[in-house]
C-alpha atoms as a PDB file:
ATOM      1  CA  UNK A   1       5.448  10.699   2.216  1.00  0.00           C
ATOM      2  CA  UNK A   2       7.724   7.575   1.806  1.00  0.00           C
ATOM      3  CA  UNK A   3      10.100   7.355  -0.537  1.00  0.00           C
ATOM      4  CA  UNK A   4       9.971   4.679  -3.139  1.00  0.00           C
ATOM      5  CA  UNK A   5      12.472   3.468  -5.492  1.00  0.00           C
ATOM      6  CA  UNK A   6      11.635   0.892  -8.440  1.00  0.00           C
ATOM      7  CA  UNK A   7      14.265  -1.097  -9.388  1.00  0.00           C
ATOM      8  CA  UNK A   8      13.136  -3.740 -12.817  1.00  0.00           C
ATOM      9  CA  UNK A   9      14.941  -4.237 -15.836  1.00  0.00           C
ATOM     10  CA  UNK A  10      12.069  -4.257 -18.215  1.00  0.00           C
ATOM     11  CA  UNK A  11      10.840  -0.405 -18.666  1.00  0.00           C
ATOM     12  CA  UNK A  12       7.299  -1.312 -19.615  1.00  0.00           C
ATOM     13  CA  UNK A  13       6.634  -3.347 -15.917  1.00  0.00           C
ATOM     14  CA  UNK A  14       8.098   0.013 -14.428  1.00  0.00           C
ATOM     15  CA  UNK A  15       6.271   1.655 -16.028  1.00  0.00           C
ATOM     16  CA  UNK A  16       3.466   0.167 -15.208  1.00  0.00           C
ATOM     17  CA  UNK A  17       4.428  -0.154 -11.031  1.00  0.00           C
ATOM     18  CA  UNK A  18       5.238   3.764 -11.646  1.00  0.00           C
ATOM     19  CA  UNK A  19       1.198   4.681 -12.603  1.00  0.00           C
ATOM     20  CA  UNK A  20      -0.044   2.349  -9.815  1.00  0.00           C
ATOM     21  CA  UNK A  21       2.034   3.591  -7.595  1.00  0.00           C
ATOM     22  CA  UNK A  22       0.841   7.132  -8.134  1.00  0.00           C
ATOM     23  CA  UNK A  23      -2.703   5.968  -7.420  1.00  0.00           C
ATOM     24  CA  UNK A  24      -2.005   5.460  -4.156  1.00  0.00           C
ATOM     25  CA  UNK A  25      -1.223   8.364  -1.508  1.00  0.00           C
ATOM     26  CA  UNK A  26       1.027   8.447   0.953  1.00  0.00           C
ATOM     27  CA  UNK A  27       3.838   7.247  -1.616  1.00  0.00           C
ATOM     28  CA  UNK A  28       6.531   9.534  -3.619  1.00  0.00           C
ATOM     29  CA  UNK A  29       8.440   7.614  -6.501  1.00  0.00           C
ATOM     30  CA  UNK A  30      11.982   9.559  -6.461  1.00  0.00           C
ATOM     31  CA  UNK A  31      14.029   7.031  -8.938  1.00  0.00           C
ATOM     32  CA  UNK A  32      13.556   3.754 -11.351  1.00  0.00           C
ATOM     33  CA  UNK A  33      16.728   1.757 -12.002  1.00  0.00           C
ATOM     34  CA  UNK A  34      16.749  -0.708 -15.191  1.00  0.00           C
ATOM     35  CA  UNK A  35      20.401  -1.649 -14.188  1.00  0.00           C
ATOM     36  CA  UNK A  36      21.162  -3.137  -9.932  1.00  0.00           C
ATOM     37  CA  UNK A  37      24.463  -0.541 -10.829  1.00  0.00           C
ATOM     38  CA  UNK A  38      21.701   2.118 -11.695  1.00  0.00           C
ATOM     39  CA  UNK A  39      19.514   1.140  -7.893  1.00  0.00           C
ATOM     40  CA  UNK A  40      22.713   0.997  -5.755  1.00  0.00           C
ATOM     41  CA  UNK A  41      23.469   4.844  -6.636  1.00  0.00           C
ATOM     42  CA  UNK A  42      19.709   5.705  -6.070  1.00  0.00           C
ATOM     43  CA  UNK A  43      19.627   4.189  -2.984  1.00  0.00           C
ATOM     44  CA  UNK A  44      22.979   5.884  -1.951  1.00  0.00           C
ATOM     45  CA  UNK A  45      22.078   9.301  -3.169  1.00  0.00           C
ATOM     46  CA  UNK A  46      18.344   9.213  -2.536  1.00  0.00           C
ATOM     47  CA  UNK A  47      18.005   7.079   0.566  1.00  0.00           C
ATOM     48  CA  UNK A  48      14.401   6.324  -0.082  1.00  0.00           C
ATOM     49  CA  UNK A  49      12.497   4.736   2.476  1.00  0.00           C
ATOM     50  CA  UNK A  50      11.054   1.337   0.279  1.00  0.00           C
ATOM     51  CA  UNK A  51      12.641  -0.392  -2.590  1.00  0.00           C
ATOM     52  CA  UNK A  52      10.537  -2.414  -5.019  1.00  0.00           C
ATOM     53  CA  UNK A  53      12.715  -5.276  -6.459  1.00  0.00           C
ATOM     54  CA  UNK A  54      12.428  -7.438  -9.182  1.00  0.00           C
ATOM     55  CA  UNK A  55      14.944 -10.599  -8.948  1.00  0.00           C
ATOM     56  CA  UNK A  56      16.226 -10.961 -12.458  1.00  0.00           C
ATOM     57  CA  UNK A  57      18.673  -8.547 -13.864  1.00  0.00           C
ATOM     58  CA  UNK A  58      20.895  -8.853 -16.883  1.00  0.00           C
ATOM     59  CA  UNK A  59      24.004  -7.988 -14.920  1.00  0.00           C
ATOM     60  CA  UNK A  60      23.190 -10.224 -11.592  1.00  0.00           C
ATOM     61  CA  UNK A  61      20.302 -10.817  -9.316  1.00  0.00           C
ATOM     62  CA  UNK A  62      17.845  -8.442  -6.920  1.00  0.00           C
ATOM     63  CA  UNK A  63      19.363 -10.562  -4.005  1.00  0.00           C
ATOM     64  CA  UNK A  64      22.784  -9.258  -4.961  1.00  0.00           C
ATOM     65  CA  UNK A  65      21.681  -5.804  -3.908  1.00  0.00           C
ATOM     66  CA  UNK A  66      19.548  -6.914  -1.115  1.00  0.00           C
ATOM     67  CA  UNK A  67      22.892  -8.817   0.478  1.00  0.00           C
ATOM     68  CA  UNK A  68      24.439  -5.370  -0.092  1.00  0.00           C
ATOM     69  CA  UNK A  69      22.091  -3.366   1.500  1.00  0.00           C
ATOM     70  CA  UNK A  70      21.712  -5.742   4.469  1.00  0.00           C
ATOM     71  CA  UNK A  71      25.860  -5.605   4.628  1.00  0.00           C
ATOM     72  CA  UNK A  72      25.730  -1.814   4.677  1.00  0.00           C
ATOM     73  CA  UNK A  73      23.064  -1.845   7.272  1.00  0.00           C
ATOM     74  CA  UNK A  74      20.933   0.340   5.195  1.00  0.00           C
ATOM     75  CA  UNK A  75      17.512   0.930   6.542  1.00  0.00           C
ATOM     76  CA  UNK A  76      15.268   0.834   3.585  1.00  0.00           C
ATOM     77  CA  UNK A  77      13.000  -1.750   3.272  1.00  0.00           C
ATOM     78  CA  UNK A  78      12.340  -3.999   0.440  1.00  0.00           C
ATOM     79  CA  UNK A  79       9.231  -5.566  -0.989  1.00  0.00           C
ATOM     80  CA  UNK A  80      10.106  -8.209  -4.224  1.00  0.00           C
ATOM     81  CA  UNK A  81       7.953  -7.991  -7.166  1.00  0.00           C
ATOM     82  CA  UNK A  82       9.103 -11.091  -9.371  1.00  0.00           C
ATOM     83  CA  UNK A  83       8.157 -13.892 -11.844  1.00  0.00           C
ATOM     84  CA  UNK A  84       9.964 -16.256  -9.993  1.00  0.00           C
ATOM     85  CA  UNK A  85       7.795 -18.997  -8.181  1.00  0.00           C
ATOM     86  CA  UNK A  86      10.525 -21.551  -6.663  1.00  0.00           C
ATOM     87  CA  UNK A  87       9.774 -22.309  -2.987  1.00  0.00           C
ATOM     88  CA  UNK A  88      13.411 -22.007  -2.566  1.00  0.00           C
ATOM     89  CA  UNK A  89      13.893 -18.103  -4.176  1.00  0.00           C
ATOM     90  CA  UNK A  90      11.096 -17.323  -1.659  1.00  0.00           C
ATOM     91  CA  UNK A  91      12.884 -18.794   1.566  1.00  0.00           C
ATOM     92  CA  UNK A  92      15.540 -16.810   0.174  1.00  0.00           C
ATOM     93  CA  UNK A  93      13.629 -13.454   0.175  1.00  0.00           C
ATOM     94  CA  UNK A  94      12.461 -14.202   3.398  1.00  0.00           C
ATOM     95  CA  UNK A  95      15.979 -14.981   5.138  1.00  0.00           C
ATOM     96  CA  UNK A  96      17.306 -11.140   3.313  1.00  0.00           C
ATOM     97  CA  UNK A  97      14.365  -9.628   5.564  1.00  0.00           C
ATOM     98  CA  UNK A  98      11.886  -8.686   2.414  1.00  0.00           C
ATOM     99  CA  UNK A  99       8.328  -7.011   3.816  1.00  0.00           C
ATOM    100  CA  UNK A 100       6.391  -8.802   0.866  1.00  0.00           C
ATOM    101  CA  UNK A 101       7.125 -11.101  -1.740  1.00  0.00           C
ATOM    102  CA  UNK A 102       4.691 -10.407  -4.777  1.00  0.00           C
ATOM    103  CA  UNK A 103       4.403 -12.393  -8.491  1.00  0.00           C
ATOM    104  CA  UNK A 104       3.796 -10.903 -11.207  1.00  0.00           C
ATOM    105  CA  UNK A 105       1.882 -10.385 -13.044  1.00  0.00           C
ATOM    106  CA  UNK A 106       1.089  -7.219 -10.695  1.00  0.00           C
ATOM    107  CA  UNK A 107      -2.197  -6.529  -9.842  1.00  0.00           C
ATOM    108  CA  UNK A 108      -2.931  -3.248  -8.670  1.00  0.00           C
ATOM    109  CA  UNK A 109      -4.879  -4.194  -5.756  1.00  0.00           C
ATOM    110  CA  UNK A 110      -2.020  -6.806  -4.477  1.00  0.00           C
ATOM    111  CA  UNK A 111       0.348  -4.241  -4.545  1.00  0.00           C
ATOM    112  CA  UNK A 112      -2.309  -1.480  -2.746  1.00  0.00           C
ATOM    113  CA  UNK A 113      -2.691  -4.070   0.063  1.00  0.00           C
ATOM    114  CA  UNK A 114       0.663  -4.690   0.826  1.00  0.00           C
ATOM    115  CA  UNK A 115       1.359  -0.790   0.895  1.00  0.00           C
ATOM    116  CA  UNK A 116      -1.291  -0.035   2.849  1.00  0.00           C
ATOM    117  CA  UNK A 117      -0.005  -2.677   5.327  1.00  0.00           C
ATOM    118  CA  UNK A 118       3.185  -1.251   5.133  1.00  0.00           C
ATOM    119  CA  UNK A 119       2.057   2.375   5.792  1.00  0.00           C
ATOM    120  CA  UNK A 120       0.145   0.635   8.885  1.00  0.00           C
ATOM    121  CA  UNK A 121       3.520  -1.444   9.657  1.00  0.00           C
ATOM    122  CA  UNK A 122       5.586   1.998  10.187  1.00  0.00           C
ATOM    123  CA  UNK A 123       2.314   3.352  11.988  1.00  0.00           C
ATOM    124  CA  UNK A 124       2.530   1.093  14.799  1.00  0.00           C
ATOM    125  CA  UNK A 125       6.237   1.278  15.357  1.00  0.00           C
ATOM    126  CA  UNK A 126       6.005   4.901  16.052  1.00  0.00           C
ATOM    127  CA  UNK A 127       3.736   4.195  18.551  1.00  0.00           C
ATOM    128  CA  UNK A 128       5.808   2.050  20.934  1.00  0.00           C
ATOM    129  CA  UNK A 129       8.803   3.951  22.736  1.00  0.00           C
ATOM    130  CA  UNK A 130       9.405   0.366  24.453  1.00  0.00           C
ATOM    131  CA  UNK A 131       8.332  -3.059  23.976  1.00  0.00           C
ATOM    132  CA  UNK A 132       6.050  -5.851  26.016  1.00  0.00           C
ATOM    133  CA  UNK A 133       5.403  -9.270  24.152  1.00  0.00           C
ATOM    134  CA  UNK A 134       1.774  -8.129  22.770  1.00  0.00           C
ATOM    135  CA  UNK A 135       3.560  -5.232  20.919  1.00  0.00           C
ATOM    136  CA  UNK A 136       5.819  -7.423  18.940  1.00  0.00           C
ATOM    137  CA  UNK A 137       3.185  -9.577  18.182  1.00  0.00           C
ATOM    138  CA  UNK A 138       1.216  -6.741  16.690  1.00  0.00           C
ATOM    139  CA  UNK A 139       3.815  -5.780  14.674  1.00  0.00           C
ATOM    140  CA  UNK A 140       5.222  -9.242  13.895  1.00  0.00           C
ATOM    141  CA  UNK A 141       1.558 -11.279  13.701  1.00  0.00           C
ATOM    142  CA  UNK A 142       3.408 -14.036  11.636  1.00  0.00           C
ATOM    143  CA  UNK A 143       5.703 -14.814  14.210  1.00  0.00           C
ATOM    144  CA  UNK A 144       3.585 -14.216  17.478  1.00  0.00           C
ATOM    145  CA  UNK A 145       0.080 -14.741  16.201  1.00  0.00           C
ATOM    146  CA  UNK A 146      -0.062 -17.007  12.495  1.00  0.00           C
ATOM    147  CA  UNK A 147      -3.894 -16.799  12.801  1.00  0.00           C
ATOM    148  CA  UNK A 148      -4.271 -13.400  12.555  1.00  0.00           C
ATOM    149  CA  UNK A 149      -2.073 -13.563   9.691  1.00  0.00           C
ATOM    150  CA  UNK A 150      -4.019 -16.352   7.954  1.00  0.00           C
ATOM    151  CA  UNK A 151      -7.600 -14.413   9.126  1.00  0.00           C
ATOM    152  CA  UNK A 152      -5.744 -11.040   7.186  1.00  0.00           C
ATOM    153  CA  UNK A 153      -5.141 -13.031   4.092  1.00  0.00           C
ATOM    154  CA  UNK A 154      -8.836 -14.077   4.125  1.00  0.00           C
ATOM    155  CA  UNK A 155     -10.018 -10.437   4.232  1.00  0.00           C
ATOM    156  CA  UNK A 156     -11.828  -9.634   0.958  1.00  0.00           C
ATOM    157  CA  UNK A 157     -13.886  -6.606  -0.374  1.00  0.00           C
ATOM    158  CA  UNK A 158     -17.714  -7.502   0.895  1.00  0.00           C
ATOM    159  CA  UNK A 159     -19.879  -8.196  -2.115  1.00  0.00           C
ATOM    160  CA  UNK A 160     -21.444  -4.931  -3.971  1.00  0.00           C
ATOM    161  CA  UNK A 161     -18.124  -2.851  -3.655  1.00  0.00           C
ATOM    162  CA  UNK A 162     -15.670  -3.226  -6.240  1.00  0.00           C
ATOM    163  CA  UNK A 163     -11.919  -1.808  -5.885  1.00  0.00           C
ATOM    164  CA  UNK A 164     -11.836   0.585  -8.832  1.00  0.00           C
ATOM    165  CA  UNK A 165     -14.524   2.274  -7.539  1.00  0.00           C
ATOM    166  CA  UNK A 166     -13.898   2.146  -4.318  1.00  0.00           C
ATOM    167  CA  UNK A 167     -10.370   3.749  -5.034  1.00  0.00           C
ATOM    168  CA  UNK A 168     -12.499   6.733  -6.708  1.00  0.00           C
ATOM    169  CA  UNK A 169     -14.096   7.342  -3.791  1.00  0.00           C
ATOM    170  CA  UNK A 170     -10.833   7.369  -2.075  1.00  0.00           C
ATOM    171  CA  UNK A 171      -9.753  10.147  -4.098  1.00  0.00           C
ATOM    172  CA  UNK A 172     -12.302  12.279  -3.266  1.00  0.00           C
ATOM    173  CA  UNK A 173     -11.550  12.662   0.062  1.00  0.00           C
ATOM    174  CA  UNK A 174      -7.544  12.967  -0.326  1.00  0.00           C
ATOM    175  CA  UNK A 175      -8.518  16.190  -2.611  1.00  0.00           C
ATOM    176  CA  UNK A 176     -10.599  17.427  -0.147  1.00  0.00           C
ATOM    177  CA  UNK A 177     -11.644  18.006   3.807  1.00  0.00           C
ATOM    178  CA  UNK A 178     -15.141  19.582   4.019  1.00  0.00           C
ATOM    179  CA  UNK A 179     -18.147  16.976   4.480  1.00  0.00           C
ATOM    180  CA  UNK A 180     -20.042  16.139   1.532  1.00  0.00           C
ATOM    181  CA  UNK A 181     -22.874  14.068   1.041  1.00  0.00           C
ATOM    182  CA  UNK A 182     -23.562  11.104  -1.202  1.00  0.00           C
ATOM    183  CA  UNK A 183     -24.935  12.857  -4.103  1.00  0.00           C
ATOM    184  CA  UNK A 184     -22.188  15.182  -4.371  1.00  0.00           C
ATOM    185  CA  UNK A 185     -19.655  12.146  -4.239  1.00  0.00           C
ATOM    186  CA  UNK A 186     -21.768  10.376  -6.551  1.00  0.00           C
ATOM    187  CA  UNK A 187     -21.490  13.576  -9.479  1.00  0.00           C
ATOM    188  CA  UNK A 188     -17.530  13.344  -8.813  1.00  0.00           C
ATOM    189  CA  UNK A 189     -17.330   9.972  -9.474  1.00  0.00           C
ATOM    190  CA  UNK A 190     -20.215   9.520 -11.950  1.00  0.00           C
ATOM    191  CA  UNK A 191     -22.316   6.870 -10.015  1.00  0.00           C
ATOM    192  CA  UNK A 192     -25.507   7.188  -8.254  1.00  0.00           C
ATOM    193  CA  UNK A 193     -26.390   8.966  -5.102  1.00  0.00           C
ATOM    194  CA  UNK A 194     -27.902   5.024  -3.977  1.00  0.00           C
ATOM    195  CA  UNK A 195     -24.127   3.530  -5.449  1.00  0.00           C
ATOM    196  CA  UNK A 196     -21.963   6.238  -3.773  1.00  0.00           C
ATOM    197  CA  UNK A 197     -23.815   5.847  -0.169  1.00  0.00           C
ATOM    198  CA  UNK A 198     -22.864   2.106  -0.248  1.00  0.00           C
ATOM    199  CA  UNK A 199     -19.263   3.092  -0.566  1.00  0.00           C
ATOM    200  CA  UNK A 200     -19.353   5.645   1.954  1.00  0.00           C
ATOM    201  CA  UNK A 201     -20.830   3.730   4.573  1.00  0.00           C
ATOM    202  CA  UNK A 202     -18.548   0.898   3.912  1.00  0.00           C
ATOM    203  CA  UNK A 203     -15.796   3.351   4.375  1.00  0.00           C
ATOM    204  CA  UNK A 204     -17.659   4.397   7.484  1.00  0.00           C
ATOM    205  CA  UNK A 205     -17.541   0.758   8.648  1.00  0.00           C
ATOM    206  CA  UNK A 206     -13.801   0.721   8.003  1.00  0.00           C
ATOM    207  CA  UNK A 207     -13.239   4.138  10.052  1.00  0.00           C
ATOM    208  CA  UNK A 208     -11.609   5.576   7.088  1.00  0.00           C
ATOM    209  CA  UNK A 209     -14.836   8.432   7.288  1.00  0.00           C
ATOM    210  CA  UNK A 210     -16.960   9.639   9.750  1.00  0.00           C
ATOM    211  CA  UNK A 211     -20.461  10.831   8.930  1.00  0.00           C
ATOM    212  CA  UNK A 212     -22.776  13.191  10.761  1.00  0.00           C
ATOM    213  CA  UNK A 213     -26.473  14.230  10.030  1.00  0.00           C
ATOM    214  CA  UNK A 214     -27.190  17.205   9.284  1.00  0.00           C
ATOM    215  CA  UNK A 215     -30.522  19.426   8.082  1.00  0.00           C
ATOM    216  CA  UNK A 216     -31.051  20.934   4.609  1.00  0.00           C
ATOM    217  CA  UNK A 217     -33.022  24.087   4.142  1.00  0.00           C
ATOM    218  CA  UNK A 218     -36.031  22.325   4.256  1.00  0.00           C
ATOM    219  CA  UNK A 219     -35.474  20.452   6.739  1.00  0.00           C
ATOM    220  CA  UNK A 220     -34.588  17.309   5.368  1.00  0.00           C
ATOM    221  CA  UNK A 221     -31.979  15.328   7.427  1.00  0.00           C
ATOM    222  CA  UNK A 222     -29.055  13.894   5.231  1.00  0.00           C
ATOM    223  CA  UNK A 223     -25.467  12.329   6.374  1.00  0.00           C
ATOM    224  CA  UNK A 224     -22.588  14.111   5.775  1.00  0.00           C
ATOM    225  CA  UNK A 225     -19.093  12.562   5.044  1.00  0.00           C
ATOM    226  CA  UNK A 226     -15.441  13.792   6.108  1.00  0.00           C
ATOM    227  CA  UNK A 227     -12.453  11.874   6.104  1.00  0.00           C
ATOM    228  CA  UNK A 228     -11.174  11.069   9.390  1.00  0.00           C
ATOM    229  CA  UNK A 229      -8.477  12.577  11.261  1.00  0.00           C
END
């Protein structure tokens, strides 16, 4: 699990980044800060993994703590979730090392992208035990390869499969590892057995399941979906 810690001075947008955040696995919330006083001591005591940052505090700014942490050399890393829009507050979240820079108002799916790039981020460095040029540029594709970083951007849920829904589907396979078929995801999720194919097979595509056919009683061949190792 990695650790998160929300740091935002208004309690109803934490609240809110607290329920999205639960919708997503692979992430553990462990403190929310209202005050940058309030995140320093999390981060000290806790020593989550991420921090989610908002810029604007009453007592100071998120880049305040962000200088701090980069003067401690502490190794959590920091995505920005802010209403500010200036070019210039960006190039400034850039040049403190941020993973993501996101305005609000948050929108669930923005905010499951960029953590599901970030679990894939920490994925591939635990891959490498040393480095050649094409590994960095994996890992890095905005410095070594800017259009596979525009081509990522562009990358959009086909047509017929809708996010909600798809995250449903997701669900049902984090709760369980047997292989079911599309009916039986279809009664968990109330959609049709036609409906809850399409978003297994997209999943399928994505190599997120596998699928296997497999004979009924009667006979009657039918795919079978498992999550994949």
């Amino acid at each position: 699990m990695i650790k998160v810690v929300i740091a935002e001075d208004d309690p109803q947008i934490a609240e809110i980044q607290r329920r999205f955040l639960e919708r997503i696995e692979g992430f553990e919330l462990i403190g929310i800060a209202h005050r940058l006083s309030e995140a320093e001591d999390l981060i000290e005591i806790m020593q989550p993994d991420l921090l989610l940052l908002d810029i604007q505090f009453p007592c100071g700014t998120g880049f305040d703590l962000l200088r701090k942490i980069r003067a401690d050399n502490n190794a959590i890393d920091v995505i920005m979730i802010t209403a500010a829009k200036e070019v210039e507050t960006l190039r400034e979240a850039l040049h403190g090392g941020v993973f993501d820079y996101i305005l609000k108002p948050l929108v669930f799916e923005r905010l499951q992208e960029t953590l599901h790039n970030y679990q894939q981020h920490l994925k591939k460095l635990r891959t490498f035990e040393t480095l050649v040029q094409s590994d960095v540029d994996r890992v890095l594709p905005r410095n070594g390869n800017p259009q596979e970083t525009v081509a990522h951007e562009a990358v959009r849920l086909p047509k017929g499969i809708d996010a909600i829904t798809l995250e449903n589907v997701h669900k049902v396979f984090t709760q369980r590892d047997d292989a079911i078929n599309a009916e039986e995801v279809g009664d968990i999720i109330g959609a049709s057995r036609t409906t809850a194919r399409r978003y297994l097979e997209y999943m399928v595509s994505c190599s997120e399941l596998s699928a296997e056919v497999s004979y009924g009683s009667v006979g009657r061949p039918e795919r079978r979906y498992q999550r994949t190792s």
